[in-house]
Protein backbone atom coordinates (compact mmCIF):
# COMPACT_ATOMS: atom_id res chain seq x y z
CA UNK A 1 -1.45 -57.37 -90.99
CA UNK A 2 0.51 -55.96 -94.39
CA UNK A 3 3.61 -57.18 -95.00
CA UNK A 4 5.66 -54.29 -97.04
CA UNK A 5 9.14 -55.41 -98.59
CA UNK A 6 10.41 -54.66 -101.80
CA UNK A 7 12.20 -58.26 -101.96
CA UNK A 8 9.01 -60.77 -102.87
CA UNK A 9 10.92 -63.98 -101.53
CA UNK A 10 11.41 -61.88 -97.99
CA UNK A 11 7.20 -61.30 -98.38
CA UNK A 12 6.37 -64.77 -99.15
CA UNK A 13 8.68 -66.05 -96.28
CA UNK A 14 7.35 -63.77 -93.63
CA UNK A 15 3.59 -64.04 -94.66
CA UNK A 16 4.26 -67.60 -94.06
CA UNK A 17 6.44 -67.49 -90.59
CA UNK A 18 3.66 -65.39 -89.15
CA UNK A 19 0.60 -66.55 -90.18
CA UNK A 20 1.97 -70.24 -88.76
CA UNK A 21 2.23 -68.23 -85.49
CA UNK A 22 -1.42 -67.04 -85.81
CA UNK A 23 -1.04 -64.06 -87.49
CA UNK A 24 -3.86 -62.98 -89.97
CA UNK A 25 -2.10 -61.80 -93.58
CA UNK A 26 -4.11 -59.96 -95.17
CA UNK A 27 -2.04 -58.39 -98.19
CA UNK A 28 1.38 -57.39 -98.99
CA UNK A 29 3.16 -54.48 -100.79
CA UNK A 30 6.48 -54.50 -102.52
CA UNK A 31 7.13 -50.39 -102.24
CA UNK A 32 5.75 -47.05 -99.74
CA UNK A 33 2.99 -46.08 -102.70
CA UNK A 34 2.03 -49.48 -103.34
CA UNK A 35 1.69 -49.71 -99.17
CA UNK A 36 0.27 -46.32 -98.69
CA UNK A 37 -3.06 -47.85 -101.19
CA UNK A 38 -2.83 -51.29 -99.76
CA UNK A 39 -3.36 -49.83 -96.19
CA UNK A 40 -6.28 -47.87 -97.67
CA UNK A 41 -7.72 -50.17 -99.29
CA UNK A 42 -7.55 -53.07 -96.68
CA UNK A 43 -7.00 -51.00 -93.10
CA UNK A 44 -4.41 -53.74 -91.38
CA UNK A 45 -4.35 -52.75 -87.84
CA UNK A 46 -0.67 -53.84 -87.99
CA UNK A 47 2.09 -52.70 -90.48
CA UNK A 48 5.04 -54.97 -90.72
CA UNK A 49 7.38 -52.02 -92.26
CA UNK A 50 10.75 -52.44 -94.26
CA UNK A 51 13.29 -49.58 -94.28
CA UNK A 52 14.43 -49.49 -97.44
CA UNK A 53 12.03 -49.04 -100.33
CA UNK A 54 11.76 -47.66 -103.60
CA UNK A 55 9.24 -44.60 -103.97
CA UNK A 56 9.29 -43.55 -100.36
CA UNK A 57 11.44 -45.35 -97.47
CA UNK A 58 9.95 -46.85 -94.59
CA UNK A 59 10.13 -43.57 -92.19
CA UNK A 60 7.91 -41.99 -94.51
CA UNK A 61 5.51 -44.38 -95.02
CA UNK A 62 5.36 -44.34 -91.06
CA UNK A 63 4.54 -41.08 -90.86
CA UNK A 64 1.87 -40.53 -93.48
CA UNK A 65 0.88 -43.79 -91.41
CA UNK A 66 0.87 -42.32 -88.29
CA UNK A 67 -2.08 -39.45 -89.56
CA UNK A 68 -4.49 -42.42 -90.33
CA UNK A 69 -7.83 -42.81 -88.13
CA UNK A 70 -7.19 -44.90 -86.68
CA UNK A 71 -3.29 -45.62 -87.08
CA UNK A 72 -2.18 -49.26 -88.05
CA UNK A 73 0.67 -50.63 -85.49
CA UNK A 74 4.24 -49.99 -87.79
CA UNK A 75 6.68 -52.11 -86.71
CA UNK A 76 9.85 -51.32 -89.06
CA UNK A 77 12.03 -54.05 -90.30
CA UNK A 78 15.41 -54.03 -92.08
CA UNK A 79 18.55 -56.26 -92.99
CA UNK A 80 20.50 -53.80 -90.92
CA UNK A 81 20.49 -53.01 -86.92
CA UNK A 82 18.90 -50.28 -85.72
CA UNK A 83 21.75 -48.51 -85.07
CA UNK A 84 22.29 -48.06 -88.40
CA UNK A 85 19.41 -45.29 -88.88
CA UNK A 86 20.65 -43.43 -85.64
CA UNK A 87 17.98 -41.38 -83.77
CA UNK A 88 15.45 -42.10 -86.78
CA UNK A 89 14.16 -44.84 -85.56
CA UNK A 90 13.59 -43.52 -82.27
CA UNK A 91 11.70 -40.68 -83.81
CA UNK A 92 9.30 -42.57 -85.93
CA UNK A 93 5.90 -43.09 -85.15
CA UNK A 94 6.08 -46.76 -84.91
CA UNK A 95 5.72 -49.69 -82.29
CA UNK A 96 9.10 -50.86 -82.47
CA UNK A 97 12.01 -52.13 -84.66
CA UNK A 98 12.95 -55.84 -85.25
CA UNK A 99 15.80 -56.80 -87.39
CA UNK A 100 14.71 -59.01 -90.23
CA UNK A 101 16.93 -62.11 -88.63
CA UNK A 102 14.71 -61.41 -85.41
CA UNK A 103 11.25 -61.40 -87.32
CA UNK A 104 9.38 -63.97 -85.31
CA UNK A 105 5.58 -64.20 -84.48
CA UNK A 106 7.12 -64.44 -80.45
CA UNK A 107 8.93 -61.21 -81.27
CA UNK A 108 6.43 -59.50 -83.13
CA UNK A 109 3.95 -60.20 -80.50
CA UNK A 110 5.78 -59.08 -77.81
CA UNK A 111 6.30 -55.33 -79.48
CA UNK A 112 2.55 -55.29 -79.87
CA UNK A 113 1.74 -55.76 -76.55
C-alpha cells in the first residue's frame, strides 16, 4: 500500500494504524507527482488516496491511476464527507471513499473486498 497525503503527521499516523491491522506500507507520498513516481517506482496494489493535494488533486491522480497495468486499488480519503465533491466521487475510478475520521484497517478492508 502507498499512503498519499500532503499533511506528514496524517502519513505517519495512518502508516501506523494500518500496518498494526496487517497492512503492508510500503512508501508514502506527500503530493499527486510525488505519488504518480512512487506508484511507479514501487507498484502498491492499493492506493490510500487524499483529495486535496498540491500539484494534481486526488481525482486526477485516480485517473492517470486507473490507465496503469495493472491498476492499484484507490481508495480516496479526505477531511471532508463525500458529499462534499458531489458526483466526483462517484465518477472516479476508485474502490471507494472513506472519510479520514473513518480510516480504519476494518474499514479499509471491507472496501477492498
Amino acid at each position: 500500500m502507498l499512503i498519499v497525503d500532503d499533511h506528514r503527521t496524517f502519513r505517519d499516523a495512518a502508516r501506523e494504524l494500518l500496518e498494526a491491522a496487517g497492512f503492508v506500507v510500503v512508501g508514502t507520498a506527500g503530493d499527486g507527482p510525488q505519488a504518480l513516481a512512487e506508484v511507479e517506482r514501487l507498484v502498491p496494489d492499493v492506493v490510500l488516496l487524499d483529495i486535496q493535494l498540491p500539484g494534481l488533486d486526488g481525482f486526477d491522480v485516480a485517473e492517470r491511476l486507473a490507465t496503469r497495468v495493472p491498476a492499484p486499488d484507490v481508495v480516496l480519503i479526505s477531511s471532508r464527507d463525500a458529499i462534499t465533491y458531489g458526483e466526483r466521487v462517484g465518477r472516479a475510478s476508485i474502490v471507494g471513499f472513506l472519510p479520514k475520521r473513518e480510516l480504519s484497517g476494518a474499514s479499509l478492508a471491507g472496501l477492498l473486498e
